[in-house]
Protein backbone atom coordinates (compact mmCIF):
# COMPACT_ATOMS: atom_id res chain seq x y z
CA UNK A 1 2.22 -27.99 39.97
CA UNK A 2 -0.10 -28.50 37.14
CA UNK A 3 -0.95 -25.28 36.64
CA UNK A 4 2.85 -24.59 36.26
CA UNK A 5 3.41 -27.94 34.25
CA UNK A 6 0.97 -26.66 31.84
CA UNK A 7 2.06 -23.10 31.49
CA UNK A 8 5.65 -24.05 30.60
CA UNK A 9 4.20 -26.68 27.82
CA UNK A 10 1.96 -23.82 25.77
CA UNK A 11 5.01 -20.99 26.61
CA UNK A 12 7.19 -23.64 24.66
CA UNK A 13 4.54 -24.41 22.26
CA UNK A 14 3.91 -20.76 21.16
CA UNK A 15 7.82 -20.88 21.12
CA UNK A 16 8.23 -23.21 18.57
CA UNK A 17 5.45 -21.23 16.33
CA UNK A 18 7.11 -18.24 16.92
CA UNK A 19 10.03 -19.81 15.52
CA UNK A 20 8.31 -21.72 12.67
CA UNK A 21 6.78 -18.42 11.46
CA UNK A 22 9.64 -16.15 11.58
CA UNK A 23 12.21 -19.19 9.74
CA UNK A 24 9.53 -19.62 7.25
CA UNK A 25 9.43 -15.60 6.45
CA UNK A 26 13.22 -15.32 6.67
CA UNK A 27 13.64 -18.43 4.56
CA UNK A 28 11.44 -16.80 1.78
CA UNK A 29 12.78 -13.50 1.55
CA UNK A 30 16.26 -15.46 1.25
CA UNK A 31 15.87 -17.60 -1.48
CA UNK A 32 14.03 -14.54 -3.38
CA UNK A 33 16.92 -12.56 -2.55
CA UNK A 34 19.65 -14.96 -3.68
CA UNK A 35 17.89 -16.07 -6.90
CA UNK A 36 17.02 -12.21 -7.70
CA UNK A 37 21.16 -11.00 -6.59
CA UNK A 38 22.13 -9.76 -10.13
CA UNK A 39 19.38 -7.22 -10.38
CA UNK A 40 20.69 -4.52 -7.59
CA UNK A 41 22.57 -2.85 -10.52
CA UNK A 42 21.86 0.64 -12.77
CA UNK A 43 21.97 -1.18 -15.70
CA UNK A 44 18.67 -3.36 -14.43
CA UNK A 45 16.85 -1.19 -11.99
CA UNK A 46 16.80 1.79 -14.58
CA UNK A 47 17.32 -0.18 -18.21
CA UNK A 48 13.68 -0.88 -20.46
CA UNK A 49 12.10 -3.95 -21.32
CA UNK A 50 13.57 -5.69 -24.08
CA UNK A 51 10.51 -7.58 -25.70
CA UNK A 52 11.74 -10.74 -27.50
CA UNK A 53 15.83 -10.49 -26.89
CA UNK A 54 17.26 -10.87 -23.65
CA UNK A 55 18.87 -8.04 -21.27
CA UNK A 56 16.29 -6.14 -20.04
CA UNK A 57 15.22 -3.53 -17.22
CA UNK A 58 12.54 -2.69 -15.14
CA UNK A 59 13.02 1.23 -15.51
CA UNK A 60 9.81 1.62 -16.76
CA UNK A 61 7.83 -0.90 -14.26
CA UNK A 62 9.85 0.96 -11.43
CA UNK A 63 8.70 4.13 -12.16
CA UNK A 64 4.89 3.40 -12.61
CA UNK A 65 4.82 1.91 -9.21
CA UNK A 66 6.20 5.00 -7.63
CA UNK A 67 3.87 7.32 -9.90
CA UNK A 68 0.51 5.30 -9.01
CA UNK A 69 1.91 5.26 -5.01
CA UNK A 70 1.62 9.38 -5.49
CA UNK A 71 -1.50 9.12 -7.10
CA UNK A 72 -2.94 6.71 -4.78
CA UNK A 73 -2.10 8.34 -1.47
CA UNK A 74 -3.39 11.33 -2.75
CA UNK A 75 -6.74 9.74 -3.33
CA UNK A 76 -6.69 7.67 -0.12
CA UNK A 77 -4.78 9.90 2.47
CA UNK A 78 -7.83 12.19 2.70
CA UNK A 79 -10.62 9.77 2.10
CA UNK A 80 -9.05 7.64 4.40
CA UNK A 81 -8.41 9.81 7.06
CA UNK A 82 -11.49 11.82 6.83
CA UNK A 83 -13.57 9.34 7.15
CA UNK A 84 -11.75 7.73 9.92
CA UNK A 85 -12.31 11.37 11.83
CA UNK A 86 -16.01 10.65 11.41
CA UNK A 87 -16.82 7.94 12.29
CA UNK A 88 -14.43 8.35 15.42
CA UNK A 89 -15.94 12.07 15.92
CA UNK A 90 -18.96 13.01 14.67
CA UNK A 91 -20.54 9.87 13.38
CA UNK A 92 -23.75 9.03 15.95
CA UNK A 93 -24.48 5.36 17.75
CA UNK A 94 -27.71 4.30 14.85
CA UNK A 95 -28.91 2.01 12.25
CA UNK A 96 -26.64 4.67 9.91
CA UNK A 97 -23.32 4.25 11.70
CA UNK A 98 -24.04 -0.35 11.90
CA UNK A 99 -24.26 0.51 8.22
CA UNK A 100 -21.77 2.23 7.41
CA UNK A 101 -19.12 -0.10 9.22
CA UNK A 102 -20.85 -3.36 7.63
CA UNK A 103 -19.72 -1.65 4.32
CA UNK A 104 -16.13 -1.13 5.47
CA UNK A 105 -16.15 -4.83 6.80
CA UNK A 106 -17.03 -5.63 3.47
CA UNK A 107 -15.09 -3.88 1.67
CA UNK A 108 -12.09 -5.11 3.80
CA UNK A 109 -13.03 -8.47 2.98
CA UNK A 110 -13.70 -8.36 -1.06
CA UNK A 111 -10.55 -10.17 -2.87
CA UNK A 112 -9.05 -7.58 -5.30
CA UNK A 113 -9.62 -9.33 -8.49
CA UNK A 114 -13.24 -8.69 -7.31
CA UNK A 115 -12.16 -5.07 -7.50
CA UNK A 116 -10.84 -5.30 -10.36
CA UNK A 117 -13.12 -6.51 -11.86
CA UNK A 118 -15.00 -3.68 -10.89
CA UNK A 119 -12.55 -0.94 -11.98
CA UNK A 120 -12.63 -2.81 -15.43
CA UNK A 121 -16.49 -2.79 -16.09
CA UNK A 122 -17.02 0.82 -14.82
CA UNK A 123 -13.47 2.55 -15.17
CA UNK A 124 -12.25 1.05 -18.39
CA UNK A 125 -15.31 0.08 -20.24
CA UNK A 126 -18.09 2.58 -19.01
CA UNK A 127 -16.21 5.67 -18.65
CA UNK A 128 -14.27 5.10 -22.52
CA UNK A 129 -10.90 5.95 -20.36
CA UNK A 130 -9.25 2.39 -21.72
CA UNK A 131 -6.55 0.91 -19.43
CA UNK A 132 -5.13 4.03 -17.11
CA UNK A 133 -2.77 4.47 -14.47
CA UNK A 134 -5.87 6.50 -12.89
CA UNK A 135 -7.88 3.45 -13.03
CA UNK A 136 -5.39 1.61 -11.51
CA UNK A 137 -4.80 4.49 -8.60
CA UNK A 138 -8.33 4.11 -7.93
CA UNK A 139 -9.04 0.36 -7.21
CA UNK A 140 -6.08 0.55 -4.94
CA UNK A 141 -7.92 3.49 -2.97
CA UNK A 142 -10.45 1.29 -2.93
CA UNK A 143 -8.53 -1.48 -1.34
CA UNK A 144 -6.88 0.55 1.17
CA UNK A 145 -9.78 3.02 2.29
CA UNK A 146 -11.20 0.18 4.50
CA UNK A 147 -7.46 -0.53 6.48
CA UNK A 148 -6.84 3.22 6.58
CA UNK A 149 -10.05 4.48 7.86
CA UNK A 150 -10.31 1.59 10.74
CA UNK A 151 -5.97 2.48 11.60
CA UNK A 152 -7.11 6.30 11.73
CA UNK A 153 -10.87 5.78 13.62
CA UNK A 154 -8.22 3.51 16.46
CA UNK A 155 -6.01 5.90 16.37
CA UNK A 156 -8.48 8.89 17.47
CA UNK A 157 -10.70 6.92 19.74
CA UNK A 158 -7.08 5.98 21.63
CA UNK A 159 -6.21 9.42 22.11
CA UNK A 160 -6.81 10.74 25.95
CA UNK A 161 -10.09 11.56 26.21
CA UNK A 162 -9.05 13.95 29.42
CA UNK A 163 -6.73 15.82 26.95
CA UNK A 164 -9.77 16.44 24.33
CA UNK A 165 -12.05 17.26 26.90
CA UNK A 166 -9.51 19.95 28.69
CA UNK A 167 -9.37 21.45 25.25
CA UNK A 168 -12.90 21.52 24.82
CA UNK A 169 -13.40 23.42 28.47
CA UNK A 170 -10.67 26.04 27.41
CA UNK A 171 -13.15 27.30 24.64
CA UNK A 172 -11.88 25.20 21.76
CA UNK A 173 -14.06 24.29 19.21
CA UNK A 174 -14.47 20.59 17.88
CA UNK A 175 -12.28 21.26 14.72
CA UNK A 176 -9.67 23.33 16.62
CA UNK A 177 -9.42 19.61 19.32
CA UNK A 178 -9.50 17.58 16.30
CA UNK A 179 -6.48 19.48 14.41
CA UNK A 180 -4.56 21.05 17.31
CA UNK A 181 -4.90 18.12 19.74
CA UNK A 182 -6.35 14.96 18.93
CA UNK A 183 -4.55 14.46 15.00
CA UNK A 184 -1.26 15.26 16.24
CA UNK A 185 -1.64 12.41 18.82
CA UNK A 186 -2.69 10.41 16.76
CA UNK A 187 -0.40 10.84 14.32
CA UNK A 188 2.06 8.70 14.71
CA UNK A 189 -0.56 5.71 13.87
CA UNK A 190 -1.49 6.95 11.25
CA UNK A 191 1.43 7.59 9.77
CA UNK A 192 2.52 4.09 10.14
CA UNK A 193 -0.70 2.80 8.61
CA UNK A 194 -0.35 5.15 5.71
CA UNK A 195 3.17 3.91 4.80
CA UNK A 196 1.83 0.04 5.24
CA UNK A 197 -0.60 0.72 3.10
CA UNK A 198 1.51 2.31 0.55
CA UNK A 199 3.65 -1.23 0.94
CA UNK A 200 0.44 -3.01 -0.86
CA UNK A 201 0.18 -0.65 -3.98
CA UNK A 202 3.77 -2.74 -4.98
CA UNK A 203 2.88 -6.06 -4.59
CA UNK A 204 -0.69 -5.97 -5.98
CA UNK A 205 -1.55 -7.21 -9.33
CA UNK A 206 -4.94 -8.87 -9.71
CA UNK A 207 -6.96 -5.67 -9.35
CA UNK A 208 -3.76 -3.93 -11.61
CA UNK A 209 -4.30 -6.40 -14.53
CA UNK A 210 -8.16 -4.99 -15.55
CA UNK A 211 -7.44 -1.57 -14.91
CA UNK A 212 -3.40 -0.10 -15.38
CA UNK A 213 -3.31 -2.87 -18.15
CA UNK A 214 0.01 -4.89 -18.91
CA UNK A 215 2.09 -2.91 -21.32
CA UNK A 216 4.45 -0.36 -20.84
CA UNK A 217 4.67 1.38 -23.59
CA UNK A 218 7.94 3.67 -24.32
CA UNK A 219 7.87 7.20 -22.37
CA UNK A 220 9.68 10.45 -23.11
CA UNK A 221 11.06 12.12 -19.99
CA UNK A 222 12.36 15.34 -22.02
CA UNK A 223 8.51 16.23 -23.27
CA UNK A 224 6.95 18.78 -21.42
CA UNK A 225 3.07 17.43 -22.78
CA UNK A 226 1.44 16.31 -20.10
CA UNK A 227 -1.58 14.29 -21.69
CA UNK A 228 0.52 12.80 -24.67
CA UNK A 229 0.47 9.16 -24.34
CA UNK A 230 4.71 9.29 -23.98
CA UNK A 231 4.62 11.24 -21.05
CA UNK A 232 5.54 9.80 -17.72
CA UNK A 233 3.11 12.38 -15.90
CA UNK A 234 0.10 11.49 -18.14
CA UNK A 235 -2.25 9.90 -15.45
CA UNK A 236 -4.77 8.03 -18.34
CA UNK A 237 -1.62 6.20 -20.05
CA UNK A 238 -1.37 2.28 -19.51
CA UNK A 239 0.87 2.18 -16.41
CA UNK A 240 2.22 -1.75 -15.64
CA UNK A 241 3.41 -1.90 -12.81
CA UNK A 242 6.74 -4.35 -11.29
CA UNK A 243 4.15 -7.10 -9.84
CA UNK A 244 2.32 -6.95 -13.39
CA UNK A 245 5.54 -7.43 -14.95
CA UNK A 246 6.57 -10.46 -12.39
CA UNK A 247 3.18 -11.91 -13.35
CA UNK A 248 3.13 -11.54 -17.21
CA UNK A 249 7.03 -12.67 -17.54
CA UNK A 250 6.07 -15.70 -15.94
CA UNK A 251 3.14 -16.27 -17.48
CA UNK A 252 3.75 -14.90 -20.94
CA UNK A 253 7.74 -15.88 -21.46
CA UNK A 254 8.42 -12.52 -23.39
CA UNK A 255 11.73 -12.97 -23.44
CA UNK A 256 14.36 -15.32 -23.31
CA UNK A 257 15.77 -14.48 -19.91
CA UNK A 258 11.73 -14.42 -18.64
CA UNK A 259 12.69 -16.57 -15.65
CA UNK A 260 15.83 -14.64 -14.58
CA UNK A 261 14.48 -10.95 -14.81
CA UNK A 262 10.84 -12.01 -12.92
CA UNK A 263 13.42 -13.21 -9.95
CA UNK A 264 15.26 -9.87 -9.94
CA UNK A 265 12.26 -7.60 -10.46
CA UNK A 266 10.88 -10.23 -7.06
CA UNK A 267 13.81 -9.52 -5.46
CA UNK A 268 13.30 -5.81 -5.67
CA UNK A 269 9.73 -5.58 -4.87
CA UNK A 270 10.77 -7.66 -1.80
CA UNK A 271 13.36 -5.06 -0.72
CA UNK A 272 10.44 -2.24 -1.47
CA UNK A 273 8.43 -3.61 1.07
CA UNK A 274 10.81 -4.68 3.08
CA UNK A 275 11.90 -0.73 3.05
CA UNK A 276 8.43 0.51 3.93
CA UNK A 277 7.90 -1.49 6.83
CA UNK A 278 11.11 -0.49 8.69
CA UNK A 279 9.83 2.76 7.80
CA UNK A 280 6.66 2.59 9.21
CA UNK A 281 8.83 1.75 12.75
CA UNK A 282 11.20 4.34 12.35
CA UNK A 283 9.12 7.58 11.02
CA UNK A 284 6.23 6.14 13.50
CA UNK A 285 8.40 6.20 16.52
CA UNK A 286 10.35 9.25 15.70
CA UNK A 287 7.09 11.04 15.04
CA UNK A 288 5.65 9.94 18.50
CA UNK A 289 8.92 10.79 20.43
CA UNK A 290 8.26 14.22 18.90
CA UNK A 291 5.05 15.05 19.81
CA UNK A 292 4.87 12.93 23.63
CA UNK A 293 8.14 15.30 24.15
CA UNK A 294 10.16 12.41 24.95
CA UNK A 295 13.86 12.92 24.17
């Protein structure tokens, strides 16, 4: 009777913090939502910053996030997943391996103005490059390697080992189990750990601020120069970002409407990531249902 007693207490208990949690998330995203409502327009999501009069877009902040996501999964896709194969694959039980996945705990852990810090003593300073979009593209690889390489290393070692070794038996090399077998298995996780991670590289800023910089300065879509400092597609070009812009608006009062653009360009980031983690469900799932064979 206790033991029953009990059970229904903590089953209401975790209840209640169920509930607490999920009102307190929904209850953020709605305020940020309502006081951001006038931004969901052309006229804001593709207009430029209008430094010292009011009126403004984000068209410029918009498109630097999406151009450092590219450059950033391009960077960390690979690294990410590679090394995720190895340790998972080939890496042996040793003093090597412990240290290897001490440095990926750490790395996990470090707080990214630590990191940016970093990127802006050796990527800005040391290397003459000055505030870049590729400096910023690279602290956020170095953010996400650690979350990508652990989803991808989980994702192999939870493949079925009876599968791998029936392709190993049939004469298939390691590579050929790895590609043909085990990845597409996999996939599905890491697909979904790719697109969360990609969620991150819009609402970061601290590690953005010493490295992308905080200016966007004026681009010209029509100019087929690729390393001119106008052009969208130059990679070492200052590159703020939406959350840089959230942060220096509130900090820096550029304009007179300061207060009422940093909501809407809030309330867009919040849809952004809101949009890639219902992504990461839906591709994830479809993806799995694909390759299981289920209908």
């Amino acid at each position: 009777m206790k033991a029953k007693t009990s059970d229904k207490i903590w089953t209401i208990v975790f209840y209640i913090v169920s509930f607490l949690i999920s009102f307190l998330l929904v209850a953020m995203f709605a305020y940020i939502l309502l006081k951001g409502k006038n931004a969901f327009n052309p006229k804001f999501l593709f207009g430029t910053p209008k430094f010292g009069a009011s009126g403004g877009g984000i068209g410029l902040q918009l498109f630097n996030s999406f151009y450092m996501l590219i450059i950033s999964l391009v960077l960390t896709v690979p690294l990410g997943v590679g090394a995720g194969i190895y340790l998972a694959e080939y890496a042996k039980e040793g003093m090597f391996l412990n240290i290897i996945r001490l440095c990926i705990e750490t790395m996990a852990s470090l707080p990214s103005i630590v990191v940016g810090l970093f990127g802006f003593l050796v990527l800005v300073n040391m290397t003459k490059w000055g505030f870049t979009l590729f400096s910023g593209a690279l602290v956020i690889t170095i953010l996400n390697l650690p979350s990508l390489t652990r989803v991808t290393e989980d994702a192999i070692r939870s493949s079925s080992k009876l599968v791998k070794e029936a392709s190993l038996g049939l004469g298939a090399t390691r590579w050929q189990t790895i590609k043909r077998v085990i990845l597409p298995s996999a996939f599905p996780q890491i697909l979904t750990g790719v697109i969360l991670a990609s969620g991150r590289i819009f609402g970061e800023s601290a590690a953005l601020l010493y490295t992308a910089g905080m200016s966007a300065p004026p681009l010209n879509f029509s100019s087929a120069a690729l390393f001119t400092k106008s052009s969208p597609f130059n990679i070492f070009r200052p590159a703020e970002t939406l959350s840089v812009y959230i942060w220096k608006l509130n900090t820096e009062g550029i304009v007179p409407d300061a207060a009422q653009i940093a909501a809407g360009a809030a309330a867009v980031l919040i849809v952004m990531v809101i949009i890639f983690n219902v992504l990461s469900r839906i591709i994830g799932n479809k993806v799995y249902k694909k390759f299981s064979g289920e209908s």
